[in-house]
N, C-alpha and C. Protein backbone atom coordinates (compact mmCIF):
# COMPACT_ATOMS: atom_id res chain seq x y z
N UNK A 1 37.11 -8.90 41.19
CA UNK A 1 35.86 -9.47 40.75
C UNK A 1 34.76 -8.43 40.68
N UNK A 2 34.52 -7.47 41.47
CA UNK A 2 33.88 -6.24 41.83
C UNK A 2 33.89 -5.61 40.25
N UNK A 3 35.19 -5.82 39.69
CA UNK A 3 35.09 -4.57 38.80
C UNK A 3 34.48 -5.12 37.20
N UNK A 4 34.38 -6.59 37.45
CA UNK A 4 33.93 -7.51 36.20
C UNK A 4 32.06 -7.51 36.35
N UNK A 5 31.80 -7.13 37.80
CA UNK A 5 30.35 -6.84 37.81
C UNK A 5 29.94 -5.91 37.34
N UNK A 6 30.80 -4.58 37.97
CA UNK A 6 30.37 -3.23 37.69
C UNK A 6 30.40 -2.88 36.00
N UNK A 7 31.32 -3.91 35.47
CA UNK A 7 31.35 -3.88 33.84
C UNK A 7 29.88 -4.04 33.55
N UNK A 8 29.63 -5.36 33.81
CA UNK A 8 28.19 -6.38 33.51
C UNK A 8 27.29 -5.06 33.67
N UNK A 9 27.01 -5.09 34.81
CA UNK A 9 26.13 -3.67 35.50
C UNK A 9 26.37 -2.60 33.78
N UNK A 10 27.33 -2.11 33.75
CA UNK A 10 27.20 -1.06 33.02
C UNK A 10 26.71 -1.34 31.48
N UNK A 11 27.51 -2.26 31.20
CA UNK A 11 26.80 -3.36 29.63
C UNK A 11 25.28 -3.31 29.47
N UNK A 12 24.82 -3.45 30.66
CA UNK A 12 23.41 -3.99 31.01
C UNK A 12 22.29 -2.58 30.84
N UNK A 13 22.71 -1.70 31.74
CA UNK A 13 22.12 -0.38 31.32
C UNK A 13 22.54 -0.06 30.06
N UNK A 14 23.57 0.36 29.28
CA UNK A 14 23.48 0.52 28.09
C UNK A 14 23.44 0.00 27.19
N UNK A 15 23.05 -1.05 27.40
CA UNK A 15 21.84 -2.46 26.12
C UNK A 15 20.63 -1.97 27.09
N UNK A 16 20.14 -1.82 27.76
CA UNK A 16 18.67 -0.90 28.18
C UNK A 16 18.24 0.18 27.67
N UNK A 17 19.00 0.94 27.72
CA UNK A 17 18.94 2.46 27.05
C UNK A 17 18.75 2.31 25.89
N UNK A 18 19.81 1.74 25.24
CA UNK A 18 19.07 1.14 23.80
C UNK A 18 18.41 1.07 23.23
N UNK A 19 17.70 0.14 23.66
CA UNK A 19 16.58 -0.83 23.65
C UNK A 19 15.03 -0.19 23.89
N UNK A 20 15.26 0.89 24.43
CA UNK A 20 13.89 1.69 24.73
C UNK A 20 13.47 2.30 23.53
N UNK A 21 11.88 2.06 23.37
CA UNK A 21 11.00 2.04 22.36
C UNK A 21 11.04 1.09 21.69
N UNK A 22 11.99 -0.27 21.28
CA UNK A 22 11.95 -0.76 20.59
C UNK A 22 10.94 -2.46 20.94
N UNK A 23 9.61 -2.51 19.84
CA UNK A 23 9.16 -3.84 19.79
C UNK A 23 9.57 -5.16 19.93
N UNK A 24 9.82 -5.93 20.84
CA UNK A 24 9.40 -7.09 20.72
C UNK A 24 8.63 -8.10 19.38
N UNK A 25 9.80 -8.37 18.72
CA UNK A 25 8.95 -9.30 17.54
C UNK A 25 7.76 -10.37 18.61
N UNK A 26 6.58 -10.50 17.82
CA UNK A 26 6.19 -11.48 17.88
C UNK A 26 6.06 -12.98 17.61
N UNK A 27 6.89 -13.38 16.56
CA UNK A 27 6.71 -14.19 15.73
C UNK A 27 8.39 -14.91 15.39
N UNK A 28 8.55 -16.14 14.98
CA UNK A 28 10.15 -16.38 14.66
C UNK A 28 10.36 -16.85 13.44
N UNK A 29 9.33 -16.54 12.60
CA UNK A 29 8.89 -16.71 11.01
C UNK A 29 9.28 -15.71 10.04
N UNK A 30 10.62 -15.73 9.24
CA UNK A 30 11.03 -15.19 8.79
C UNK A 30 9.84 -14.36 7.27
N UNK A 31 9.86 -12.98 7.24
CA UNK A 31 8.39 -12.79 5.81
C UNK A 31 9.63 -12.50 5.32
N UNK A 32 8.90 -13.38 3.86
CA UNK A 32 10.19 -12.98 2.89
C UNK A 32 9.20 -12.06 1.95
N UNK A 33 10.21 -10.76 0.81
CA UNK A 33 9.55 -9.56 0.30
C UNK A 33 9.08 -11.06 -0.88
N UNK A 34 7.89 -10.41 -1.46
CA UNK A 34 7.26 -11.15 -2.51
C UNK A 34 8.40 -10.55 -3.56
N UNK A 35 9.01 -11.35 -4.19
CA UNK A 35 10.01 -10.30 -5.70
C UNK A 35 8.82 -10.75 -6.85
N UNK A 36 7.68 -11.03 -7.18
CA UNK A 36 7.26 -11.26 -8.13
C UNK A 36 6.21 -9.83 -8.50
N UNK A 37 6.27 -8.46 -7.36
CA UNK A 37 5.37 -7.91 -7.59
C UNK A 37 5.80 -6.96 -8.79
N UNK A 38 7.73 -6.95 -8.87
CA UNK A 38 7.99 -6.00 -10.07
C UNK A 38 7.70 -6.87 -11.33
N UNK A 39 7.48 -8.19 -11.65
CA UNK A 39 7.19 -8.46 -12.94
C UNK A 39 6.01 -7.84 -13.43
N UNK A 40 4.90 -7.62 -12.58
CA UNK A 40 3.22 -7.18 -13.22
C UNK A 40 3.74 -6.02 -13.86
N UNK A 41 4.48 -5.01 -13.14
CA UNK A 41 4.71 -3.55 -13.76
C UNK A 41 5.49 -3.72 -15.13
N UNK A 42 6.18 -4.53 -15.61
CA UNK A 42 6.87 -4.59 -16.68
C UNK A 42 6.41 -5.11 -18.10
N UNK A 43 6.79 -4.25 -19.29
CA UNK A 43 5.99 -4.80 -20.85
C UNK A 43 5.91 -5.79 -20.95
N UNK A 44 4.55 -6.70 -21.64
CA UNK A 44 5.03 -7.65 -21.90
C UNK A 44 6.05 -8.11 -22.75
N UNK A 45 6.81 -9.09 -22.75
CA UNK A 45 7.59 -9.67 -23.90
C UNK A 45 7.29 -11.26 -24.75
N UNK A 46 7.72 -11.29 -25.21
CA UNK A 46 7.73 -13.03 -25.73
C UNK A 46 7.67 -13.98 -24.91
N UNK A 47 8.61 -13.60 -23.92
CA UNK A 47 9.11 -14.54 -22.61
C UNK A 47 7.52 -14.99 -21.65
N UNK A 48 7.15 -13.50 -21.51
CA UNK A 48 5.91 -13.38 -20.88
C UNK A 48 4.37 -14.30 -21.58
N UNK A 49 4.73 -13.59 -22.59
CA UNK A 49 3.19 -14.36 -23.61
C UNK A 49 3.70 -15.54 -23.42
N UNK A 50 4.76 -16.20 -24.04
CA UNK A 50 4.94 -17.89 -23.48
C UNK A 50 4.23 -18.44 -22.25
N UNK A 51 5.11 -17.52 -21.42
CA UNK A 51 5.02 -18.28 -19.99
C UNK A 51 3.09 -18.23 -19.60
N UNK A 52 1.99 -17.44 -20.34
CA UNK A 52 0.95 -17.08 -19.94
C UNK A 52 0.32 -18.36 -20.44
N UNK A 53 0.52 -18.60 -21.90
CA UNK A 53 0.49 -19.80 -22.92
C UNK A 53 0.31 -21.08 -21.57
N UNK A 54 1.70 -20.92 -21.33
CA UNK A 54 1.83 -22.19 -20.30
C UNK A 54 0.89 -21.87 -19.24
N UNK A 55 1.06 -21.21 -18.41
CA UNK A 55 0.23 -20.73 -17.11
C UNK A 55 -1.28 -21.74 -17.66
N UNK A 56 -2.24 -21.62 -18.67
CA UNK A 56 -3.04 -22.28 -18.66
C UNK A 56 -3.28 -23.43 -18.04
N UNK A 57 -2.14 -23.54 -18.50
CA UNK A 57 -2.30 -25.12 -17.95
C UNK A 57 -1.84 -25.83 -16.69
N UNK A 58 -2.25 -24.71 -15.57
CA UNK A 58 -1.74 -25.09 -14.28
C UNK A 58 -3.07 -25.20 -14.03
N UNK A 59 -3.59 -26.07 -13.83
CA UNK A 59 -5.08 -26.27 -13.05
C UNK A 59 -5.13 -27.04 -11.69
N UNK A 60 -6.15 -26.99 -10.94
CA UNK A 60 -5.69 -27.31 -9.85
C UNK A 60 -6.79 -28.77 -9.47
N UNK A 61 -7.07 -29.12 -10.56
CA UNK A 61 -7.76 -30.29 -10.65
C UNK A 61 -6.92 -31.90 -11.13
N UNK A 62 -7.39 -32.85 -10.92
CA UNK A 62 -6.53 -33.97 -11.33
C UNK A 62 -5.62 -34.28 -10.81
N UNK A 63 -5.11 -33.56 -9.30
CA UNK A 63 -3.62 -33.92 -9.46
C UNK A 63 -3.20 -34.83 -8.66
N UNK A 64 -2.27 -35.68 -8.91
CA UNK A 64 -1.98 -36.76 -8.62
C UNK A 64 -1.35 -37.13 -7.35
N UNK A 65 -1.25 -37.71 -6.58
CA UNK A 65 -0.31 -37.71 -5.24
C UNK A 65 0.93 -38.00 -5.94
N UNK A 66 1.94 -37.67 -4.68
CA UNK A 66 2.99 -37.78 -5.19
C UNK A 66 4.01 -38.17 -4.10
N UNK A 67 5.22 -38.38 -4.65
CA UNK A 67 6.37 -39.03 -3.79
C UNK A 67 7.04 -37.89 -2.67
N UNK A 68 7.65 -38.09 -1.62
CA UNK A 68 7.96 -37.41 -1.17
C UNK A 68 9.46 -36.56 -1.20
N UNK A 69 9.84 -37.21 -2.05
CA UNK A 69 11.13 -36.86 -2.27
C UNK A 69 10.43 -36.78 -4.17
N UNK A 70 10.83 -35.28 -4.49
CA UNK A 70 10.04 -35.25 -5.76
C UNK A 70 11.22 -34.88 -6.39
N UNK A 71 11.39 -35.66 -7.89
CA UNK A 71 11.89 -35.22 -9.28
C UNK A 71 11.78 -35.30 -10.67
N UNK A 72 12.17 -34.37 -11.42
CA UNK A 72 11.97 -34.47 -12.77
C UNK A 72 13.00 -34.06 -13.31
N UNK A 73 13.31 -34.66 -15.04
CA UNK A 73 14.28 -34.20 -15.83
C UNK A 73 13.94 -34.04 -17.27
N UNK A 74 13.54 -33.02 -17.84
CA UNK A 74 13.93 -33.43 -19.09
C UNK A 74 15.01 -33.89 -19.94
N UNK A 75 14.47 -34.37 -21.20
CA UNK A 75 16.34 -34.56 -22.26
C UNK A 75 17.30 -33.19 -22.21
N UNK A 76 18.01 -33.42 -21.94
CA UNK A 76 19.04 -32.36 -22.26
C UNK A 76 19.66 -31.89 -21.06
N UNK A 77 19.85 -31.38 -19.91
CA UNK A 77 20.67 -31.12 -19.09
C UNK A 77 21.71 -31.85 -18.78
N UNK A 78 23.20 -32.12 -18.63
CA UNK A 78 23.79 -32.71 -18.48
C UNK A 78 23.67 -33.61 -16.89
N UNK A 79 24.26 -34.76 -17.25
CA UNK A 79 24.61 -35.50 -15.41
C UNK A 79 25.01 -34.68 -14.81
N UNK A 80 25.94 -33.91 -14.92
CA UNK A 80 26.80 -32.86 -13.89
C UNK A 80 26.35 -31.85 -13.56
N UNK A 81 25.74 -31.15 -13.99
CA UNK A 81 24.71 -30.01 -13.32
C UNK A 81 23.36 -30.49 -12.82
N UNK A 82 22.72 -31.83 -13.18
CA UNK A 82 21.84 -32.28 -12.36
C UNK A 82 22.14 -33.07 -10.87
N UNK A 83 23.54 -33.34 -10.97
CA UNK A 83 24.10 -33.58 -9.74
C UNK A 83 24.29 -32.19 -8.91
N UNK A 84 24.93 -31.51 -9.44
CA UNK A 84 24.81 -30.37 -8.44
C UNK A 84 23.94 -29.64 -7.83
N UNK A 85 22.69 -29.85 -8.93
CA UNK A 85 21.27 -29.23 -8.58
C UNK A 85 21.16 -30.13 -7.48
N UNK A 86 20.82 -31.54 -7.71
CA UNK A 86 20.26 -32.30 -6.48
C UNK A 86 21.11 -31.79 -4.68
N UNK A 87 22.40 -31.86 -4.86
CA UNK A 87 23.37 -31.56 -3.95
C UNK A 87 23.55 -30.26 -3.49
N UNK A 88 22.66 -29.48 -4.11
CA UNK A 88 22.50 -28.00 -3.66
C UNK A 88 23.12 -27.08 -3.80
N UNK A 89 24.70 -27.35 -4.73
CA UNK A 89 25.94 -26.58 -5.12
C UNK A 89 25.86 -25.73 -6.19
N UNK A 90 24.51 -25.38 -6.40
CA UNK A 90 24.33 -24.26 -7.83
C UNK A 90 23.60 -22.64 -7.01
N UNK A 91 24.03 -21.84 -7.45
CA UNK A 91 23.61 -20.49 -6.42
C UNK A 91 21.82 -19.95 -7.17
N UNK A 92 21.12 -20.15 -5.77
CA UNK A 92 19.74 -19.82 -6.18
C UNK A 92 19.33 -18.60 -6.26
N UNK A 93 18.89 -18.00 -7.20
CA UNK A 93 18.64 -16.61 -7.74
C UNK A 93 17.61 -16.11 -7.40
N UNK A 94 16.71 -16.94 -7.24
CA UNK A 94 15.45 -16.35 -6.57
C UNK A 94 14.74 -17.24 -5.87
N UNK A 95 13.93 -17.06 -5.01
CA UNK A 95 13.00 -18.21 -4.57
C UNK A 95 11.49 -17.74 -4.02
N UNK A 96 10.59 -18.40 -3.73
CA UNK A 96 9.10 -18.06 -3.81
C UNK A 96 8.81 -18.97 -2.66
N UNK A 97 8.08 -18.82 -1.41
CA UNK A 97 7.59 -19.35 -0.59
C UNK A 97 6.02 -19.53 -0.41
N UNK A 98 5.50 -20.60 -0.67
CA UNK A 98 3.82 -20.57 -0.78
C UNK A 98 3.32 -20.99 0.51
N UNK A 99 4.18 -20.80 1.65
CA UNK A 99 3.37 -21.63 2.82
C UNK A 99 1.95 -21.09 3.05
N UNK A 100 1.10 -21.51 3.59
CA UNK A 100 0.07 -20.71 3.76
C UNK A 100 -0.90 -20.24 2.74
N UNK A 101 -0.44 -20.79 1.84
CA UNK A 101 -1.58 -20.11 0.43
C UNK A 101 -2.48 -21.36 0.32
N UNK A 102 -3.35 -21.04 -0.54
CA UNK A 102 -4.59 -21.66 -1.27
C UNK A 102 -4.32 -22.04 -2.11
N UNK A 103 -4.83 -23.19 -2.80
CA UNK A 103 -4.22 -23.85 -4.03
C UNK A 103 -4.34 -22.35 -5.11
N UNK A 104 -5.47 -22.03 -4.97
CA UNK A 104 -5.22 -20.64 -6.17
C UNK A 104 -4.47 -19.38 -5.73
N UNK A 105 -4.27 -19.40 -4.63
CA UNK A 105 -2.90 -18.38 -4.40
C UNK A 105 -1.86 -18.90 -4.78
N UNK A 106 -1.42 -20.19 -4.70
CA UNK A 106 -0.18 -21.05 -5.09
C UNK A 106 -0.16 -20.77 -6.56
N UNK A 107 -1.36 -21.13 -6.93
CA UNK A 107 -1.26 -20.78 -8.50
C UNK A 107 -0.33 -19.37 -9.13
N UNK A 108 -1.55 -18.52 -8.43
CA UNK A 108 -1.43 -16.79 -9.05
C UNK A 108 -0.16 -17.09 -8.92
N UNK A 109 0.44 -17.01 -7.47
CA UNK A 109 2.32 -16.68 -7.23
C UNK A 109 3.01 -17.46 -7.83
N UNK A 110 2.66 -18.62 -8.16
CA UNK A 110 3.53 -19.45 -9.27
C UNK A 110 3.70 -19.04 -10.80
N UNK A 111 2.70 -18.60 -11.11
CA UNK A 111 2.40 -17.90 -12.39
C UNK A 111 3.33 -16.22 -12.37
N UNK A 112 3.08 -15.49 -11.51
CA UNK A 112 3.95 -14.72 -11.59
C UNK A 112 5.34 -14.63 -11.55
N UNK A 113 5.65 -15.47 -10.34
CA UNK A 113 7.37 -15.83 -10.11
C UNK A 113 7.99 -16.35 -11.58
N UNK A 114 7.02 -17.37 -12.26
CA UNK A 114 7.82 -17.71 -13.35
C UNK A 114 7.89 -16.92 -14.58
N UNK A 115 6.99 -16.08 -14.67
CA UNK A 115 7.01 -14.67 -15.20
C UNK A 115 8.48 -14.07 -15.29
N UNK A 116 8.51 -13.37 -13.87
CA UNK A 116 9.55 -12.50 -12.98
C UNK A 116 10.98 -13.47 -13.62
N UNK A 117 11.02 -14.58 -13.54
CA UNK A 117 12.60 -15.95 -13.35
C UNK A 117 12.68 -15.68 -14.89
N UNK A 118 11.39 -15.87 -15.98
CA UNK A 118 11.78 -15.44 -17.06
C UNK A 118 12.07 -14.21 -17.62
N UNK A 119 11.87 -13.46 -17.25
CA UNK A 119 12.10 -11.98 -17.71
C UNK A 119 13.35 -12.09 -16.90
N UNK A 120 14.13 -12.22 -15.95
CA UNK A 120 15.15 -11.93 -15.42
C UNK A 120 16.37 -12.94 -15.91
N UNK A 121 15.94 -13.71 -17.28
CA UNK A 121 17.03 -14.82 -17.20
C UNK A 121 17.75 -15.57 -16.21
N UNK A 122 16.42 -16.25 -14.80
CA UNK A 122 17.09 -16.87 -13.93
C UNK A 122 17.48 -18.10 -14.52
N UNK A 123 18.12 -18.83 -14.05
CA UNK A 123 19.05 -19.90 -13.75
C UNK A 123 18.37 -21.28 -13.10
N UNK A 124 18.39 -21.09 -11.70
CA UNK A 124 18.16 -21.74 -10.75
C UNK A 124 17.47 -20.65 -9.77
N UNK A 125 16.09 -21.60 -9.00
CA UNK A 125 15.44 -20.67 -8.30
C UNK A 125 14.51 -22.24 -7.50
N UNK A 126 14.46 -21.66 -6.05
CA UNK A 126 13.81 -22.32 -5.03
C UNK A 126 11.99 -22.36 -4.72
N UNK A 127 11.85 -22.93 -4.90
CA UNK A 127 10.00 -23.11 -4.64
C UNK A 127 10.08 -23.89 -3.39
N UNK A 128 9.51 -23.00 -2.08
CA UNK A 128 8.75 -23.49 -0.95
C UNK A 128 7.46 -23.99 -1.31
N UNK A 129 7.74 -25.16 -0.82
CA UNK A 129 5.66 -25.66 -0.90
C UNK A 129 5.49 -26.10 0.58
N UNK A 130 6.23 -26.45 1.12
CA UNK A 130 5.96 -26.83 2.30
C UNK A 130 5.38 -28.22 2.60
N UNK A 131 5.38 -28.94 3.70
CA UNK A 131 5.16 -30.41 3.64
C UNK A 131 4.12 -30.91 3.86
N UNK A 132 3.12 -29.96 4.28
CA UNK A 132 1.55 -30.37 4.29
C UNK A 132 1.17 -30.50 6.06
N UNK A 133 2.18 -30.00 6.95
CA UNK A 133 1.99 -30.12 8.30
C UNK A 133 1.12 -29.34 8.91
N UNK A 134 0.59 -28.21 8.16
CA UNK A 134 -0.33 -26.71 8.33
C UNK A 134 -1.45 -26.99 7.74
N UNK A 135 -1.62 -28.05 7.26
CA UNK A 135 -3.05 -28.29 5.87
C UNK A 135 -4.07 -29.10 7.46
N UNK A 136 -4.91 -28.72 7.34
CA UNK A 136 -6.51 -29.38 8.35
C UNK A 136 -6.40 -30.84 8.11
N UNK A 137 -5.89 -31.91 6.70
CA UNK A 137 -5.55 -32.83 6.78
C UNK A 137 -4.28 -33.38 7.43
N UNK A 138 -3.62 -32.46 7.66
CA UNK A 138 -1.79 -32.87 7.45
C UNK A 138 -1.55 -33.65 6.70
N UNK A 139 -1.75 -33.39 5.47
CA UNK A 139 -1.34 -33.78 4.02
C UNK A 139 -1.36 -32.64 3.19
N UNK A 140 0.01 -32.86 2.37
CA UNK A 140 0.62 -31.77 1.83
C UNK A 140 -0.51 -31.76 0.89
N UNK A 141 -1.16 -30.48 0.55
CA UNK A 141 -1.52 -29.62 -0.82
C UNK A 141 -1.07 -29.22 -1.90
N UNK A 142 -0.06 -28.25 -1.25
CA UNK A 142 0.17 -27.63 -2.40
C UNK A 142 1.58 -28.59 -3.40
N UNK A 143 2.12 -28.92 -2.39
CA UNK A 143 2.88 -29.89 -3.10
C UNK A 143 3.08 -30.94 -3.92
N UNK A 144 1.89 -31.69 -4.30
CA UNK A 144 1.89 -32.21 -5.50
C UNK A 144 1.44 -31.34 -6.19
N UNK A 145 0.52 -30.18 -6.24
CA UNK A 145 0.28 -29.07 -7.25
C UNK A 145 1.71 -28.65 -7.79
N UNK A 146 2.71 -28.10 -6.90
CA UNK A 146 3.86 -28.02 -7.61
C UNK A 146 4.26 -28.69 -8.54
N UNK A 147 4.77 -30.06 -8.41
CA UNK A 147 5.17 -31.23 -8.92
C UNK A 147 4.36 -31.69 -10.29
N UNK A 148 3.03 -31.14 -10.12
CA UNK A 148 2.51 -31.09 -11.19
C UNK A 148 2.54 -30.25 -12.37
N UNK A 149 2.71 -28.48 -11.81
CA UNK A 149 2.93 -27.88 -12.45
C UNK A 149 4.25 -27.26 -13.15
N UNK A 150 4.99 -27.76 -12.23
CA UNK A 150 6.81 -27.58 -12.86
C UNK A 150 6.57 -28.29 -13.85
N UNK A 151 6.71 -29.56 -14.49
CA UNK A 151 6.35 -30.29 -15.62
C UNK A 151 5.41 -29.81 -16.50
N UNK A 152 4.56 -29.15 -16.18
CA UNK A 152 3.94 -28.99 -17.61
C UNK A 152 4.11 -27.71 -18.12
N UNK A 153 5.43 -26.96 -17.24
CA UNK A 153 5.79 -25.66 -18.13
C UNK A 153 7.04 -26.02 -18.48
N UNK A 154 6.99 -25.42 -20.05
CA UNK A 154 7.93 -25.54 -20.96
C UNK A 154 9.30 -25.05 -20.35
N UNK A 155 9.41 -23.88 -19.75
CA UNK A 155 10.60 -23.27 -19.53
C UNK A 155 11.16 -24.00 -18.67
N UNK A 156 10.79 -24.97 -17.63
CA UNK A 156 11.36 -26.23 -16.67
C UNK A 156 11.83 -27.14 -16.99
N UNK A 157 13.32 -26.83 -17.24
CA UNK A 157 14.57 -28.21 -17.13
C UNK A 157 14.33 -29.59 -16.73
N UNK A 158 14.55 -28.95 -15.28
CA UNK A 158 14.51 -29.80 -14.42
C UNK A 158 14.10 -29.51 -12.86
N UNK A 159 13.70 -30.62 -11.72
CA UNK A 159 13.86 -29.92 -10.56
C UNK A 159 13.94 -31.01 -9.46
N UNK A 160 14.02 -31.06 -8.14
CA UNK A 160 14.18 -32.13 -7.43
C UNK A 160 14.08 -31.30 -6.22
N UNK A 161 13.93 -32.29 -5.08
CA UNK A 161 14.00 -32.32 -3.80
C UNK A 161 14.76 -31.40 -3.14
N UNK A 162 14.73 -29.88 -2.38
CA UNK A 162 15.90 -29.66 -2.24
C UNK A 162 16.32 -29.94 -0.46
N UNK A 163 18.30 -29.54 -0.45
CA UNK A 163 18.87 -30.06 0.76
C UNK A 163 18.31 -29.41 1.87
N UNK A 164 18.61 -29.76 2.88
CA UNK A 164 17.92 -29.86 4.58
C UNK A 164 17.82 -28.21 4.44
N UNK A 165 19.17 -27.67 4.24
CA UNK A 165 19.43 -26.12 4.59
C UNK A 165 18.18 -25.00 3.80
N UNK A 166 17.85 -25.98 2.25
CA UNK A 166 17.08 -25.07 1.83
C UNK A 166 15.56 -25.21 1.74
N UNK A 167 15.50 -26.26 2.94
CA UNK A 167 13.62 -26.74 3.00
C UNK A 167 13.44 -27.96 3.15
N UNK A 168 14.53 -29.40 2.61
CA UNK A 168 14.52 -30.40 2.38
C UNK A 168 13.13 -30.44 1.61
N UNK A 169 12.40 -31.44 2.08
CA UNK A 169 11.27 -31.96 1.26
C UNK A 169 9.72 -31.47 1.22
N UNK A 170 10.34 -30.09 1.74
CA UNK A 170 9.67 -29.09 1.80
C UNK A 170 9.38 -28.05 0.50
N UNK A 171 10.79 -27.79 -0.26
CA UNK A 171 10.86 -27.00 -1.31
C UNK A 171 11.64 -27.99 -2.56
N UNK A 172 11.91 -27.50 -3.47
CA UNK A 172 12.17 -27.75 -4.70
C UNK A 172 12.98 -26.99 -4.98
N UNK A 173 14.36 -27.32 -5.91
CA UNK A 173 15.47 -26.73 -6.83
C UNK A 173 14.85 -26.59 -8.31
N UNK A 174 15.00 -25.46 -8.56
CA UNK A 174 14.26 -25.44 -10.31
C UNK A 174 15.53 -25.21 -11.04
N UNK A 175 15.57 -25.83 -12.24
CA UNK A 175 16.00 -25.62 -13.28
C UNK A 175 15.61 -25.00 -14.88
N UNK A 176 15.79 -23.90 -14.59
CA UNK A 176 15.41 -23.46 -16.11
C UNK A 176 15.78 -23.24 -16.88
N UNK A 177 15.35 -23.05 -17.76
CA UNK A 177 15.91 -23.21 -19.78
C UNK A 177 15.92 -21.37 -20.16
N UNK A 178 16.67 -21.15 -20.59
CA UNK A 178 17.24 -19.52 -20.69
C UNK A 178 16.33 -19.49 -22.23
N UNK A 179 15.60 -18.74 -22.50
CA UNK A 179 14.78 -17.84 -23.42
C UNK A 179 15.51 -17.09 -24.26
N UNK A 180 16.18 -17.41 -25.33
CA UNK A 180 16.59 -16.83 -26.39
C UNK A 180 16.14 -15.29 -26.49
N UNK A 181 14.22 -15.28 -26.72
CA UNK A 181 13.99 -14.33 -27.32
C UNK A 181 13.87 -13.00 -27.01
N UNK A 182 14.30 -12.82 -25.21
CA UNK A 182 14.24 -12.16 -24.66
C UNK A 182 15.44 -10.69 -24.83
């Protein structure tokens, strides 16, 4: 038994030794890298002027409350890939986290990400909005802003509620429409 201590013992100093100099995180909040900062650096294209077209019309006035479990569809996506979207079985290419922003930070980063998703011919891509538990009301903000603004851009399929693992009713599954002209 002696010699299962003296192991421990020795494990123990050299996970110490280690370990010297190294910080203590503070925090258990994962920062995710912003990916929308390489779209600003890049020409514009067609894709871009569209998506700016649209961007207008994200305002942060009017907007409506909304359900908590949020979705939309336009004509055209099939049942079967909108089932999988809802069910979470389609691989997400990018995603954007707004916790903590201002309705016009939500904006800017929404406006760029969909920039970035179009120039990159994404697919499917995740929007954190978060559930409104951090807002001075505890009522979600930015989240009917989302819900508002996925719909009134053209390049948006579809989108819905997404599963527990990826935010639940916290974030959103996007569906987008691939840009020919790119």
């Amino acid at each position: 038994m002696s010699s299962k201590n003296s192991k421990d013992n020795n494990d123990l100093q050299l996970f110490k030794a280690a370990m010297q100099g190294v910080t203590p995180i503070q925090h258990d909040r994962v920062i995710h890298k912003n990916v929308t900062k390489t779209a600003a650096k890049k020409p514009v294209h067609s894709a871009q002027r569209k998506t700016d077209n649209d961007s207008r019309l994200l305002s942060t006035l009017n907007v409506p409350d909304c359900d908590v479990i949020l979705g939309f569809e336009r004509p055209g996506p099939q049942k079967s890939l909108m089932k999988k979207l809802r069910q979470g079985k389609m691989p997400i290419e990018a995603s954007l986290d707004l916790h903590g922003h201002t309705a016009e930070q939500a904006r800017s980063a929404m406006i760029e990400f969909m920039h970035y998703c179009q120039l990159q011919q994404l697919k499917v891509v995740c929007i954190v909005h978060g559930k409104g538990f951090g807002s001075s009301e505890k009522k979600a903000v930015i989240k009917p802003l989302i819900n508002k603004w996925l719909q009134e851009l053209n390049q948006v399929l579809a989108f819905c509620s997404a599963q527990a693992k990826d935010g639940g009713t916290g974030a959103v599954y996007v569906l987008l429409r691939k840009d020919k002209s790119c």
